[in-house]
Protein backbone atom coordinates (compact mmCIF):
# COMPACT_ATOMS: atom_id res chain seq x y z
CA UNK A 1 11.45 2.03 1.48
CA UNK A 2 12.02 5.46 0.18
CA UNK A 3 15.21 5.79 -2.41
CA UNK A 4 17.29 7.60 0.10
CA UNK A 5 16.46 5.15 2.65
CA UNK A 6 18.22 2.75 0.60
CA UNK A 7 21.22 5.24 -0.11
CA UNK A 8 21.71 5.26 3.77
CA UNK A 9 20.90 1.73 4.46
CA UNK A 10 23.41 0.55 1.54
CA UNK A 11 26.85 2.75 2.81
CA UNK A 12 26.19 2.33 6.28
CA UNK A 13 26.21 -1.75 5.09
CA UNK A 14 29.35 -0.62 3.15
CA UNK A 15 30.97 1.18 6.25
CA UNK A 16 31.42 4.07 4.14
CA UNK A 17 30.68 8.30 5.79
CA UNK A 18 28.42 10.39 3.61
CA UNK A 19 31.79 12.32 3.59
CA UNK A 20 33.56 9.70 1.24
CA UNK A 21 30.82 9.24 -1.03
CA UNK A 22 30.41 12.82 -1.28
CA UNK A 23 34.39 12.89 -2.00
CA UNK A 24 33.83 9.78 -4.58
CA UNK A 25 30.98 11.74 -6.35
CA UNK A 26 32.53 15.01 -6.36
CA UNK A 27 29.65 17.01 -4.83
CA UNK A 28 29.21 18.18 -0.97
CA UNK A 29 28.49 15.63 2.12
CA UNK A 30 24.83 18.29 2.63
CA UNK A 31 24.26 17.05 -1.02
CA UNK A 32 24.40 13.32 0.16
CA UNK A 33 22.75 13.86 3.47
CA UNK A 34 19.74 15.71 1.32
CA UNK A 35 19.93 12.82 -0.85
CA UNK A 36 19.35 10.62 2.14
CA UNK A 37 16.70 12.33 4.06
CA UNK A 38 14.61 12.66 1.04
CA UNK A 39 15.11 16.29 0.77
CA UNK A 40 15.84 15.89 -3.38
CA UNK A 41 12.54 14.11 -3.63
CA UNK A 42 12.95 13.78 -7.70
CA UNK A 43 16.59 12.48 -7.96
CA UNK A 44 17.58 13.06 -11.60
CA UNK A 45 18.69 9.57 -13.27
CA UNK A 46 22.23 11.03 -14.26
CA UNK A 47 22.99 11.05 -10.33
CA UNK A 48 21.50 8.10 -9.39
CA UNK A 49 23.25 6.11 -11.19
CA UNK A 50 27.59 6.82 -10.62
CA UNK A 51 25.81 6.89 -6.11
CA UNK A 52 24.85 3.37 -7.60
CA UNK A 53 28.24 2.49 -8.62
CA UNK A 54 29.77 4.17 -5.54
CA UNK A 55 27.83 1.97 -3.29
CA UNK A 56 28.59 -1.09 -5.53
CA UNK A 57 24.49 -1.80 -6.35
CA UNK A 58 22.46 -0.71 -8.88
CA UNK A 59 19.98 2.28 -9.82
CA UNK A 60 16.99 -0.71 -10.02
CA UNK A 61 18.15 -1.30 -6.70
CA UNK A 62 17.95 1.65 -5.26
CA UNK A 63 15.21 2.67 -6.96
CA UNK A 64 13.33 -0.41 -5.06
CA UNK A 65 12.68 -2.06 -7.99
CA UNK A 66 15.05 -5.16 -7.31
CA UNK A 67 16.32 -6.89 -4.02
CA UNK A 68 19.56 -8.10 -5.46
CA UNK A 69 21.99 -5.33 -4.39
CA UNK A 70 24.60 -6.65 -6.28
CA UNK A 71 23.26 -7.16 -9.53
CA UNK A 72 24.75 -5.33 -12.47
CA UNK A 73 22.97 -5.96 -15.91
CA UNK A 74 23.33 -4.00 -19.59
CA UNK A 75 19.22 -4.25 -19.50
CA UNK A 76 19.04 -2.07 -16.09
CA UNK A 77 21.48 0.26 -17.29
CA UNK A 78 20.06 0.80 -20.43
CA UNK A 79 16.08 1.22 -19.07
CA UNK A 80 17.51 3.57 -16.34
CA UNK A 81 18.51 6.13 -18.95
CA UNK A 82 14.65 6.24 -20.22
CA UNK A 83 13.06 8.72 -17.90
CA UNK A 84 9.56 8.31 -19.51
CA UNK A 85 9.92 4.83 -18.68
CA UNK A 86 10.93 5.14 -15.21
CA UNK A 87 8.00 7.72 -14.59
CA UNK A 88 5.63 4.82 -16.13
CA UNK A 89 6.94 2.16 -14.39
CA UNK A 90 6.48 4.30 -11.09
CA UNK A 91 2.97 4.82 -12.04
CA UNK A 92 2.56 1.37 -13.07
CA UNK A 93 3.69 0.64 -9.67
CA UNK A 94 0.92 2.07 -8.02
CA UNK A 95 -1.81 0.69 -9.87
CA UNK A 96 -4.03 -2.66 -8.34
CA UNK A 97 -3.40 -5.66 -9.72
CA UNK A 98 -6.66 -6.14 -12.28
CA UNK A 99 -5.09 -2.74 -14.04
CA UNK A 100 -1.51 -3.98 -14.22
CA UNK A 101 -2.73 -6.69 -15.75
CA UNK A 102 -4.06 -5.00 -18.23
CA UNK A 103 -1.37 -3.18 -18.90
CA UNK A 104 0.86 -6.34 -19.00
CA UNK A 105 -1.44 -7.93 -21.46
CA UNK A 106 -1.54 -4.47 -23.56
CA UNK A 107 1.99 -4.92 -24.00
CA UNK A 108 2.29 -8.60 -24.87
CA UNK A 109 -0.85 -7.72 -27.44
CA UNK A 110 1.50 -5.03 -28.84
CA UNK A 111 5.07 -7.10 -29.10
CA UNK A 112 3.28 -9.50 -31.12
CA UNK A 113 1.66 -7.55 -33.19
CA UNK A 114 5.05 -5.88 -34.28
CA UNK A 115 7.28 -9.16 -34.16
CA UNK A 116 10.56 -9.35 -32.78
């Protein structure tokens, strides 16, 4: 499911019009309805994030990267701020599972090699 898919999906759960989050966010309801439809395929991180807190979820969730819609953690905030990371972990994302493990086992190498 496509990040505005999960915009939609999560205020129509909420009973909420594009027109109030538009309101809440300060920007037009075409700006929400573009958001929704895909239209802004590369959603900048300093927007997803306050539509996040408007629909009472997280960025990770509506990023697709979690299920829990409600759950609200310093570590999420914090990555979501990284856009190199985000654009890695997309790309991670897409990789078969022999290469992400790779990658997985790159990074433990690495953390223990530099210590805590």
């Amino acid at each position: 499911m496509e990040i505005g898919e999960r915009i939609k999906l999560r205020r129509k759960e909420l009973g909420i019009s594009a027109e109030q989050v538009a309101e809440m966010l300060g920007v037009s309801p075409a700006t929400i309805y573009r958001y929704e439809s895909s239209d802004i395929a590369n959603m900048r991180i300093d927007k997803l994030e306050p539509i996040a807190k408007v629909l009472h979820t997280t960025p990770a969730y509506l990023m697709g990267w979690e299920d829990n819609l409600e759950t609200d953690t310093d570590f999420i905030a914090e990555m979501m701020k990284d856009s190199n990371l985000i654009k890695h972990v997309q790309m991670l994302l897409l990789l078969d599972q022999e290469k992400k493990k790779t990658v997985y086992d790159m990074i433990e190498f690495l953390s223990k090699k530099e210590g805590p």
